[in-house]
Protein backbone atom coordinates (compact mmCIF):
# COMPACT_ATOMS: atom_id res chain seq x y z
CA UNK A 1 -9.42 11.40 3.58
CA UNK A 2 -10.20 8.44 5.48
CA UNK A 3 -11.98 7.31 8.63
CA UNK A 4 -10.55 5.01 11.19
CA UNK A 5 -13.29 2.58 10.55
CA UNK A 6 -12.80 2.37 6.94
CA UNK A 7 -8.53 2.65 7.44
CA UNK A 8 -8.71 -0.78 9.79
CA UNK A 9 -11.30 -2.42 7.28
CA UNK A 10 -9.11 -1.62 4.31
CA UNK A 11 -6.19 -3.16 6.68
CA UNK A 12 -7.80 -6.21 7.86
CA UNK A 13 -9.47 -7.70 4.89
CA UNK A 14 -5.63 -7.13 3.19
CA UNK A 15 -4.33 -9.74 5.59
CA UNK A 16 -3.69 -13.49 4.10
CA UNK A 17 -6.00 -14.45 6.89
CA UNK A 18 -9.50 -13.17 5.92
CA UNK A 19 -10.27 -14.22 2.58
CA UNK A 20 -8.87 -17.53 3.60
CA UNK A 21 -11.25 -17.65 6.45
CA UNK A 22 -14.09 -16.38 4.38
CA UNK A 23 -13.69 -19.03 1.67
CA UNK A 24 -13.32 -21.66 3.89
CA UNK A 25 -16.80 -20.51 5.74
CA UNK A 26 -18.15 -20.20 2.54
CA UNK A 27 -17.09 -23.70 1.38
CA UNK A 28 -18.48 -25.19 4.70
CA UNK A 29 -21.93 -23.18 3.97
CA UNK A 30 -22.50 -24.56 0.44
CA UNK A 31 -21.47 -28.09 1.56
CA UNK A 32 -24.45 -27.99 4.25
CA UNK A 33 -26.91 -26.30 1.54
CA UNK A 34 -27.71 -29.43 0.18
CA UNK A 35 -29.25 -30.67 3.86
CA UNK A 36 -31.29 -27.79 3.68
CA UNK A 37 -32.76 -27.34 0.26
CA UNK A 38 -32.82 -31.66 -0.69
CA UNK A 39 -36.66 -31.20 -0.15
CA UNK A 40 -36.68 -29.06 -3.34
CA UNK A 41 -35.01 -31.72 -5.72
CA UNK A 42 -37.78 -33.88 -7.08
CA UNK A 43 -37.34 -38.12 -5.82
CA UNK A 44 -36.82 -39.61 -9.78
CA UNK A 45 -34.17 -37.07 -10.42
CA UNK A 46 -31.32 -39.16 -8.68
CA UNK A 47 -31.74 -41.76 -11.05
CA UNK A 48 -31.73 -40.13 -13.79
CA UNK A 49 -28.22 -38.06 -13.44
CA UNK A 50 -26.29 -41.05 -10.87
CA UNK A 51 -25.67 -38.89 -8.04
CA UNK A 52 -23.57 -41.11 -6.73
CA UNK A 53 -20.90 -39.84 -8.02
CA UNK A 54 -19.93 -37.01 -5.68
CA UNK A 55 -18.84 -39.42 -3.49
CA UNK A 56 -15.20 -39.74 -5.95
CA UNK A 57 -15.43 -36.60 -6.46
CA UNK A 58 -15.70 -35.22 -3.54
CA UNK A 59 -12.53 -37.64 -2.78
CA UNK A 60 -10.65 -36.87 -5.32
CA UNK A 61 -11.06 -32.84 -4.53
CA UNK A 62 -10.65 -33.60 -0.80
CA UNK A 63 -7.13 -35.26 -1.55
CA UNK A 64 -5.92 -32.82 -4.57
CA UNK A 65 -6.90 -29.34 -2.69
CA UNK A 66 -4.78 -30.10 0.25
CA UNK A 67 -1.55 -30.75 -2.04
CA UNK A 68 -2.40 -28.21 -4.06
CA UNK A 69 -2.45 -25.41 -0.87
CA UNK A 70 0.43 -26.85 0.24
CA UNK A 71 2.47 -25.82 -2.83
CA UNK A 72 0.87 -22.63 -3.32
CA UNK A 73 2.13 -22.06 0.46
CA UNK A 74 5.84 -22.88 -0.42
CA UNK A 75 5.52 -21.09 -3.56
CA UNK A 76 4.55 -17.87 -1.88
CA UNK A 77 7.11 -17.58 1.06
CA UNK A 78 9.85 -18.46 -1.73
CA UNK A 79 8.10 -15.45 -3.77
CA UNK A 80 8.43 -13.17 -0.54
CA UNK A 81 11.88 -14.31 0.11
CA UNK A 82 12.66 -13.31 -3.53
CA UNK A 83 10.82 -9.98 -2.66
CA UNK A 84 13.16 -9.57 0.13
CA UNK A 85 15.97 -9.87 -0.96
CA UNK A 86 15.95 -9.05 -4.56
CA UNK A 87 14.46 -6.05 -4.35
CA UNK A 88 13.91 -4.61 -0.80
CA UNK A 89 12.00 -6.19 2.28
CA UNK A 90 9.69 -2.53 2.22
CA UNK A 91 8.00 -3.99 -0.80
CA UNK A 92 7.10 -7.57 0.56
CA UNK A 93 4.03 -6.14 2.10
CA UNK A 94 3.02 -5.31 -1.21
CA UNK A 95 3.74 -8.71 -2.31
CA UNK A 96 1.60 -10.51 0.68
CA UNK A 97 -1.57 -8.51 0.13
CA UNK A 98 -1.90 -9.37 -3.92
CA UNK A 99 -5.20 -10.39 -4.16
CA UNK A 100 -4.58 -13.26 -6.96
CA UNK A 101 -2.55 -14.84 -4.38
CA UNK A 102 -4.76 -13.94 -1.93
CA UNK A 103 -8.18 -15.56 -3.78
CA UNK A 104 -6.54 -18.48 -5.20
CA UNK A 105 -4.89 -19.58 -2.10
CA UNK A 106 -8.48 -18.86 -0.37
CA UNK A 107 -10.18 -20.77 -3.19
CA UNK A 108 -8.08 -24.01 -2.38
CA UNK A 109 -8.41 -24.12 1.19
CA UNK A 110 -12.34 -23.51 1.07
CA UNK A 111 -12.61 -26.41 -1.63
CA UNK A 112 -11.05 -28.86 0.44
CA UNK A 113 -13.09 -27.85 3.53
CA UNK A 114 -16.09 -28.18 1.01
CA UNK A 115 -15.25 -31.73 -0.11
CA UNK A 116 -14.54 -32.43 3.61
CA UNK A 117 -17.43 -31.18 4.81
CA UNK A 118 -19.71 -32.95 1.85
CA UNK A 119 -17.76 -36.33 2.43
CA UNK A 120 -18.74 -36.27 6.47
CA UNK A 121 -22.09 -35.45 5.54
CA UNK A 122 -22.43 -38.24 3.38
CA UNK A 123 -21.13 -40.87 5.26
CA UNK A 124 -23.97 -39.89 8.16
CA UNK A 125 -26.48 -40.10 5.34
CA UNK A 126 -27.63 -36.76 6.04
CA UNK A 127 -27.99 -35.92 2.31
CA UNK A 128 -30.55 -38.47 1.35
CA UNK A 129 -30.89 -39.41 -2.38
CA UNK A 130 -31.89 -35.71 -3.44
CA UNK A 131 -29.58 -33.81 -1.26
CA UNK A 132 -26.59 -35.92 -3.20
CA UNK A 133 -27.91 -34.47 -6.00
CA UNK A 134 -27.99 -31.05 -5.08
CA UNK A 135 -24.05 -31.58 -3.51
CA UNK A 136 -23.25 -33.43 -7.12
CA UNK A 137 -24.77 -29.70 -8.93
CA UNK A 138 -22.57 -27.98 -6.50
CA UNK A 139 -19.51 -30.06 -6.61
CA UNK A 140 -19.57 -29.54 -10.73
CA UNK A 141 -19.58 -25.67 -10.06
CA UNK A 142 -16.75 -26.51 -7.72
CA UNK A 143 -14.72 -27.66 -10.17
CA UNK A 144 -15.09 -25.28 -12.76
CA UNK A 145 -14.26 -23.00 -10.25
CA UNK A 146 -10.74 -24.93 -9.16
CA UNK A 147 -9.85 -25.29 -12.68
CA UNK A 148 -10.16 -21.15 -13.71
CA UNK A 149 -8.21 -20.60 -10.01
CA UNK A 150 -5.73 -23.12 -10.99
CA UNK A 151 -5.55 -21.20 -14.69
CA UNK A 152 -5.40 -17.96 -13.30
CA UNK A 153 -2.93 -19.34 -10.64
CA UNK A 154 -0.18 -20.58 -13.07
CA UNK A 155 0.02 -17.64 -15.25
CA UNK A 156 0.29 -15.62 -12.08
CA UNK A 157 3.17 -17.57 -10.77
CA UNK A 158 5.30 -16.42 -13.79
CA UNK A 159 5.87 -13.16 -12.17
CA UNK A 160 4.72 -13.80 -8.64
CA UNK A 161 7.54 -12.07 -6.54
CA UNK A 162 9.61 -11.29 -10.06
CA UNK A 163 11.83 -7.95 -9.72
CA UNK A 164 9.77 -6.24 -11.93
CA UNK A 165 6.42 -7.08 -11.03
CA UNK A 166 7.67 -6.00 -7.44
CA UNK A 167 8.63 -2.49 -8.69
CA UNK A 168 5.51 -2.19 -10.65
CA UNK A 169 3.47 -2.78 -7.38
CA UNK A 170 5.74 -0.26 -5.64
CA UNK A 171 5.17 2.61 -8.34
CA UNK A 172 1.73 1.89 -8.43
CA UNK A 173 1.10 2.11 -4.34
CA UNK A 174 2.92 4.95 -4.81
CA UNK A 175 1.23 7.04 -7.49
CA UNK A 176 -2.09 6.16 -5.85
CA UNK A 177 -0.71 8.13 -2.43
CA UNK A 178 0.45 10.96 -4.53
CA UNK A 179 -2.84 11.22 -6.25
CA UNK A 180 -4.84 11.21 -3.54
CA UNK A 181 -2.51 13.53 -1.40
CA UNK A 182 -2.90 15.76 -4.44
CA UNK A 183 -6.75 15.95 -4.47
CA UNK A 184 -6.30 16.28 -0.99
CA UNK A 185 -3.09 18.17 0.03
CA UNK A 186 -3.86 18.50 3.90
CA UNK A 187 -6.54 15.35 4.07
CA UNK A 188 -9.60 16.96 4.06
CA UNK A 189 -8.36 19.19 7.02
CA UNK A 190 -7.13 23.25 6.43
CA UNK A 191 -3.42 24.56 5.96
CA UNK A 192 -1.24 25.17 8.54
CA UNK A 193 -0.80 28.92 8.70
CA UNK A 194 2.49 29.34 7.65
CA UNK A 195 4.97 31.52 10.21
CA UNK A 196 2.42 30.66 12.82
CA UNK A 197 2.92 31.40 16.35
CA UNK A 198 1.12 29.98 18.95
CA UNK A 199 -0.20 32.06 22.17
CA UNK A 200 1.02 31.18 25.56
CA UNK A 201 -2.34 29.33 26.45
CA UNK A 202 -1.61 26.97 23.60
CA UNK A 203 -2.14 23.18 24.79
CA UNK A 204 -0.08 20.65 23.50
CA UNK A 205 -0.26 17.07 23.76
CA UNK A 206 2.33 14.35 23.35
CA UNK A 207 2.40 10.98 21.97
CA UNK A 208 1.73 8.02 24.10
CA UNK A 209 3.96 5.25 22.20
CA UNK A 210 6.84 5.34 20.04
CA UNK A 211 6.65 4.34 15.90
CA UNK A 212 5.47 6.13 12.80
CA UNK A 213 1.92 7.34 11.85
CA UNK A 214 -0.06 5.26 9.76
CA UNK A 215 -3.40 7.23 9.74
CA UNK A 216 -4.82 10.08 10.71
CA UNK A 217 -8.69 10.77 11.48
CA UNK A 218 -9.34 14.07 10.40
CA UNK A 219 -13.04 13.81 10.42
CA UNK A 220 -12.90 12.54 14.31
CA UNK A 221 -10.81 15.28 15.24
CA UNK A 222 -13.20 17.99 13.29
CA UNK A 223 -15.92 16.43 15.14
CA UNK A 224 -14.18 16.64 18.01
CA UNK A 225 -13.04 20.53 17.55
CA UNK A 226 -16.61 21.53 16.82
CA UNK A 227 -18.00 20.07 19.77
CA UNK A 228 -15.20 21.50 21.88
CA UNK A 229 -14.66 25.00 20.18
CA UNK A 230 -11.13 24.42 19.76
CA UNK A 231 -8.49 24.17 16.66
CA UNK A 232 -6.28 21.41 15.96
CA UNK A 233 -2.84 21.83 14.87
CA UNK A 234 -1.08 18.36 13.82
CA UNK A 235 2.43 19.09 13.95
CA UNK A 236 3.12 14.77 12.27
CA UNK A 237 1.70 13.78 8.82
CA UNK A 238 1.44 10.06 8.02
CA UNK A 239 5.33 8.36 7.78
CA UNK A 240 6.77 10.67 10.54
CA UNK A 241 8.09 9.22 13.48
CA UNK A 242 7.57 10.15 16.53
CA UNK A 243 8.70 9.15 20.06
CA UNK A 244 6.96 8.66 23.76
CA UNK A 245 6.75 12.43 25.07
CA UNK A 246 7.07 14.26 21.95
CA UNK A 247 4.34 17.13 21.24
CA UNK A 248 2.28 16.07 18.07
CA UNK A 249 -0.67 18.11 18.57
CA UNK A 250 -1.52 21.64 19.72
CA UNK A 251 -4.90 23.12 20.81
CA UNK A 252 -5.65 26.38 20.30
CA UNK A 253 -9.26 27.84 22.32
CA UNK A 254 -11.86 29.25 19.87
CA UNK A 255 -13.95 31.12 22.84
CA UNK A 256 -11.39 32.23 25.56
CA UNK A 257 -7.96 31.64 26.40
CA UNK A 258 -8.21 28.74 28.72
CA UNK A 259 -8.54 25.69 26.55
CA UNK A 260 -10.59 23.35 28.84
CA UNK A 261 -10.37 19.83 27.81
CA UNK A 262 -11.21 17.16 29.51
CA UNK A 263 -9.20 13.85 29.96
CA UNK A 264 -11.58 11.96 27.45
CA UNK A 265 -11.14 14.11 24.70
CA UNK A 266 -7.27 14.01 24.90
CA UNK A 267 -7.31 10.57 24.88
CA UNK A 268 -9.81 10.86 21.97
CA UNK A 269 -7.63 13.08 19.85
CA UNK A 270 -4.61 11.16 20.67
CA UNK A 271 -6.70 8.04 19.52
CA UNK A 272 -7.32 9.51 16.30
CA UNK A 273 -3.72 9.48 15.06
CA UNK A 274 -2.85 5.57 14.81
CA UNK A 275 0.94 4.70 15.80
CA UNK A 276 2.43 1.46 14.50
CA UNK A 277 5.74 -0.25 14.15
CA UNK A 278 6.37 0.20 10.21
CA UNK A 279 5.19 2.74 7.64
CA UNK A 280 2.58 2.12 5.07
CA UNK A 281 1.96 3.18 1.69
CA UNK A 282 -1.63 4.45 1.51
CA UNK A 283 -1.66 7.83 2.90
CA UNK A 284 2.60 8.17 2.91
CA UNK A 285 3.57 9.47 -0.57
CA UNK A 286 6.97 10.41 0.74
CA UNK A 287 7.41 6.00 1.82
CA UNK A 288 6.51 5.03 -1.96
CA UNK A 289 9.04 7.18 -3.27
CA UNK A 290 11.66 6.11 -0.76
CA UNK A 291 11.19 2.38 -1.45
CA UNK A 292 11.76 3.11 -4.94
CA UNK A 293 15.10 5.16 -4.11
CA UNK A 294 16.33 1.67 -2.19
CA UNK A 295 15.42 -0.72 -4.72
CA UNK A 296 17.71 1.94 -6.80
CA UNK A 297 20.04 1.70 -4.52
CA UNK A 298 20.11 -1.68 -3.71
CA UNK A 299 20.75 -2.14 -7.63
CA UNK A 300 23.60 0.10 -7.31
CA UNK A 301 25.55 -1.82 -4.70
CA UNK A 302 28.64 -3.66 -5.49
CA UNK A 303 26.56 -7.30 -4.78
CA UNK A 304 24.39 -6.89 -7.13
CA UNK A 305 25.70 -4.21 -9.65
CA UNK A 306 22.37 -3.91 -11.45
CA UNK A 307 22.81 -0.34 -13.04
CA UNK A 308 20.05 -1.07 -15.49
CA UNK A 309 17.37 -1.46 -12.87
CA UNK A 310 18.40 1.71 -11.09
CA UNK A 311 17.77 3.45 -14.69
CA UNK A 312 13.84 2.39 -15.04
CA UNK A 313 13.27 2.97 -11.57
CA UNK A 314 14.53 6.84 -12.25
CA UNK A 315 12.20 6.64 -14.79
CA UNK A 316 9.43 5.38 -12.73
CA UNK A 317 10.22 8.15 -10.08
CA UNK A 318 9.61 10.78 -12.84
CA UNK A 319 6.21 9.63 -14.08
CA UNK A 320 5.53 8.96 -10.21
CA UNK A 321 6.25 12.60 -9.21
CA UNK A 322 4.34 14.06 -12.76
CA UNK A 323 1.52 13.20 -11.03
CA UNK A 324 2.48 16.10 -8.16
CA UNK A 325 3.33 18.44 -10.68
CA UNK A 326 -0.26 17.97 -12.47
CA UNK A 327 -2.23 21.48 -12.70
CA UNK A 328 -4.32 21.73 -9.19
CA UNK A 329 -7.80 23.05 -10.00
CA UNK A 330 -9.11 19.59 -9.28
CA UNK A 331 -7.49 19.84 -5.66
CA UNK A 332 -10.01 19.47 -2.44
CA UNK A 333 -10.80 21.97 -0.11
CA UNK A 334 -10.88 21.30 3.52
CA UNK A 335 -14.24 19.19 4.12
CA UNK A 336 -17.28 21.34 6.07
CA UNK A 337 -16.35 19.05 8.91
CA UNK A 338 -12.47 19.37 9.18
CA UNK A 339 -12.42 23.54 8.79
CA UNK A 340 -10.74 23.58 12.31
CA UNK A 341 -8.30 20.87 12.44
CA UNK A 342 -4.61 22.27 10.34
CA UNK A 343 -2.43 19.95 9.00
CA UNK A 344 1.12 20.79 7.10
CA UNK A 345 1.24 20.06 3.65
CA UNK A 346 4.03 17.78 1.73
CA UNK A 347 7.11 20.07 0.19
CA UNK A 348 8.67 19.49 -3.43
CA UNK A 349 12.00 19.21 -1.56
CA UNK A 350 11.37 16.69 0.39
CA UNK A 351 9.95 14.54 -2.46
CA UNK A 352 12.73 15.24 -4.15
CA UNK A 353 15.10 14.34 -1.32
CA UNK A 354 13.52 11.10 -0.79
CA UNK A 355 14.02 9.96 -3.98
CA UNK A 356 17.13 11.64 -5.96
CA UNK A 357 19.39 11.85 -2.72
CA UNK A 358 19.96 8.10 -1.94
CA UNK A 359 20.18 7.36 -5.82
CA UNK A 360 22.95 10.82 -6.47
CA UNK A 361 25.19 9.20 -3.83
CA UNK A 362 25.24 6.00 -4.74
CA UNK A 363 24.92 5.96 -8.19
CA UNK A 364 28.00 9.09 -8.42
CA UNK A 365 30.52 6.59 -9.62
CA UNK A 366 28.60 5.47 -13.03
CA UNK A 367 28.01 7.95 -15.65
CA UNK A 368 25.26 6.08 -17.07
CA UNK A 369 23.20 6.49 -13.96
CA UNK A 370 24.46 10.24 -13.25
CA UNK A 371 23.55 10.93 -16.96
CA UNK A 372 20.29 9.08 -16.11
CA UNK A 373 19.30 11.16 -13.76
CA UNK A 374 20.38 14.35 -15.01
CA UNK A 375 17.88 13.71 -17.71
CA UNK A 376 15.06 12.96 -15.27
CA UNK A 377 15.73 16.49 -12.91
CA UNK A 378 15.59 18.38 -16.69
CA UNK A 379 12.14 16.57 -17.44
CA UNK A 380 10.61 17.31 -14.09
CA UNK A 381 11.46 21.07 -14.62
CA UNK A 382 10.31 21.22 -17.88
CA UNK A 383 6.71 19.49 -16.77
CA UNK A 384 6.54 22.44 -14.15
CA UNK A 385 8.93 24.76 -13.23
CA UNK A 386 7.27 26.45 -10.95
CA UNK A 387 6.94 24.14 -8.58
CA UNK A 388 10.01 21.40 -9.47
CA UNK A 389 12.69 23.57 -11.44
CA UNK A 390 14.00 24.91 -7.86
CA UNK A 391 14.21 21.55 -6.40
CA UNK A 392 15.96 20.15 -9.79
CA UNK A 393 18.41 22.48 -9.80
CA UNK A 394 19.62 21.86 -5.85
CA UNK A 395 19.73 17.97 -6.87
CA UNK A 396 21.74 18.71 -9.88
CA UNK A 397 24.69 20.16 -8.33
CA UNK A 398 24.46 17.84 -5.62
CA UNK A 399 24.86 15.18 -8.47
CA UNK A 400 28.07 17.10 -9.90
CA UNK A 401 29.64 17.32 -6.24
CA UNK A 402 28.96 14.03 -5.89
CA UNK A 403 30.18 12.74 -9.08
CA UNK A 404 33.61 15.06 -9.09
CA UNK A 405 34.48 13.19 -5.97
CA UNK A 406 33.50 10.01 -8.10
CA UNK A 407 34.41 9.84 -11.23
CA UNK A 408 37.87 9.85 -13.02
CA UNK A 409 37.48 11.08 -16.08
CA UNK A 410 37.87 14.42 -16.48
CA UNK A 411 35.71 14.13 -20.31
CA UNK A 412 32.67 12.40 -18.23
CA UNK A 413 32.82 15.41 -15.61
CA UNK A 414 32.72 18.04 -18.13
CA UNK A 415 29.97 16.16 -19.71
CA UNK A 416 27.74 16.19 -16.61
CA UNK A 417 28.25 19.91 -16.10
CA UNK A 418 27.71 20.64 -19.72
CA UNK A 419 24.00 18.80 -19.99
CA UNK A 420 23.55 20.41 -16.10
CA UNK A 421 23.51 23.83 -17.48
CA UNK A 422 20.13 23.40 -19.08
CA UNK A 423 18.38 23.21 -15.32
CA UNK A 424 19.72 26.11 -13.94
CA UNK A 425 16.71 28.33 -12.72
CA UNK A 426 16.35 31.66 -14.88
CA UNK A 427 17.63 34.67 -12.42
């Protein structure tokens, strides 16, 4: 559970952008420190260390920084194009926002503003004997700094945009929704009473725009329902799409049967669910686990006929979805604040769907893969078969259906039903 505040923070200071632009301010500060603190330095200390110096220095970083970004820059769109197309374009995002790449490219650009910065300062003699001083202490920092960036930089590049450092970001943005779906399974807020029906006064209210939810409020809408004696029903979770006129919340009257809400607070609870163009992984467990089903399938086309990467990405879905399958004592009620606002929670099935439908149609025709993931559906029943031996067992015939249509070999069919007997649910 997440405010809206905090969601567009998180969002904003992932953007290539900000730590760019706070480096560079920060570079620009320290290059003026030295105007402002020279008074400090004692007057026989320049002699003593040759200040003069920084003046190369700061040259030399001035001229190196700014061929050094511009690399970095190439390197990094031909890492996202890689991205792209080697794996799936869903994933790039997760490629843009690494935070190595972030802080070294950010480190680069605010050193060359800092040896710009020092260099027009010292040609206007604002410095003074001491202040070079100070800017030569400085500069030396500077460069240790550059040279553990550039370190840090070069290993990094051995896997920057790499197919499997790609999938590991992937599994890892998505085991990070699941967990925190799991501690909270309707984000802070209550269940939605299941076979509910709504009374005639119910008020609904439809969505102004047309994309997929990225975030939900829940503590602005609980706010909201206290102060207006009213329940909120959310009829969208984050990753559903939803179109200009379509009913994504209903209001339900605590005190009467008229639900009197003013314009304001429609607007406000409509403001509370944010709309965007693209889905995002951070409160969508169902988009992590669909990513991973493309680069699967992806794998599995004819172009790139990668069968081996389909095979550790089933096995990264099944650690992925243990973590749904975990025991649930450690599971979140709804906060104090969010008692009145009900959300739906996230089914088994439609994990499941996600992720083993694409990957049992288009992996049908290789008994390696079908084999594959056979093997996972049996583990993910065993781990809990309360809650995934249902869903296991649907996916597993689908797999045979699929792969009788498939394959040619009668042994590899008989095979596949043979190992598909051990998931059948107990009647």
């Amino acid at each position: 559970m997440m405010a809206r505040w905090r969601w567009l923070v998180s969002q904003l200071t992932k953007r290539l952008w900000f730590r760019a632009s706070l480096f560079s301010l920060l570079g620009v500060a320290t290059a003026l420190l030295a105007v402002v603190f020279k008074d400090f330095i004692p007057e026989s200390l320049p002699a003593r260390i040759g200040a003069d110096a920084v003046d190369n220095i700061l040259g030399i970083i001035a001229s190196s920084m700014l061929a050094v970004t511009t690399f970095s820059l190439s390197t990094m769109v031909t890492a996202y194009g890689a991205a792209s197309s080697g794996v799936t374009p869903r994933a790039t995002t997760l490629v843009i926002e690494d935070t190595t790449t972030q802080n070294a490219l950010a480190t680069f650009i605010g050193s060359f503003l800092f040896s710009v910065v020092g260099i027009i300062a010292l040609s206007t003699g604002a410095y003074g004997n001491q202040g070079r001083v100070l800017l030569f202490a400085v500069t030396i920092a500077v460069v240790i700094l550059i040279v553990y960036t550039l370190l840090r930089w070069i290993d990094h590049l051995s896997k920057l945009g790499r197919v499997g450092e790609t999938i590991d970001r992937v599994e890892n943005a998505a085991t990070e929704a699941i967990e925190h779906r799991v501690q909270w399974p309707y984000m802070g807020g209550s269940a939605y009473p299941p076979g509910l029906v709504f009374p005639h006064f119910v008020r609904s209210l439809s969505s102004h725009r047309t994309g997929y939810v990225q975030h939900i409020d829940v503590q602005a809408l609980g706010v909201i329902a206290k102060q207006q004696e009213i329940r909120i029903y959310l009829e969208v979770l984050p990753g559903a799409f939803v179109h200009l006129g379509q009913d994504i919340v209903r209001i339900v009257s605590e005190v009467g049967e008229r639900v009197g809400l003013e314009a304001a607070s429609e607007e406000k609870i409509l403001a509370a669910l944010t709309i965007g163009v693209r889905r995002t992984f951070e409160h969508d467990p169902r988009f992590g686990l669909s990513v991973l089903s493309e680069i699967a399938s992806r794998a599995l086309s004819p172009a790139i006929n990668d069968p081996g990467t389909a095979i550790d990405v089933i096995g990264r879905g099944v650690r992925t979805l243990s973590y749904w399958g975990r025991p649930r004592q450690l599971a979140s009620g709804p906060h104090d604040d969010c008692a009145l606002v009900h959300l739906r929670g996230i089914s088994v099935d439609d994990l499941f769907d996600d992720f083993f439908g694409p990957i049992t149609r288009d992996g049908a025709a290789l008994q390696e893969v079908n084999l594959r993931v056979l093997k996972a559906l049996i583990s993910l029943a065993q781990m809990n078969r309360a809650m995934f031996e249902g869903a296991s067992a649907r996916h597993a015939e689908r797999l045979l259906h699929h792969a009788q249509t498939a394959l040619r070999l009668q042994e590899e069919k008989v095979e596949l039903a043979m190992l598909a007997e051990k998931i059948k649910p107990e009647r």
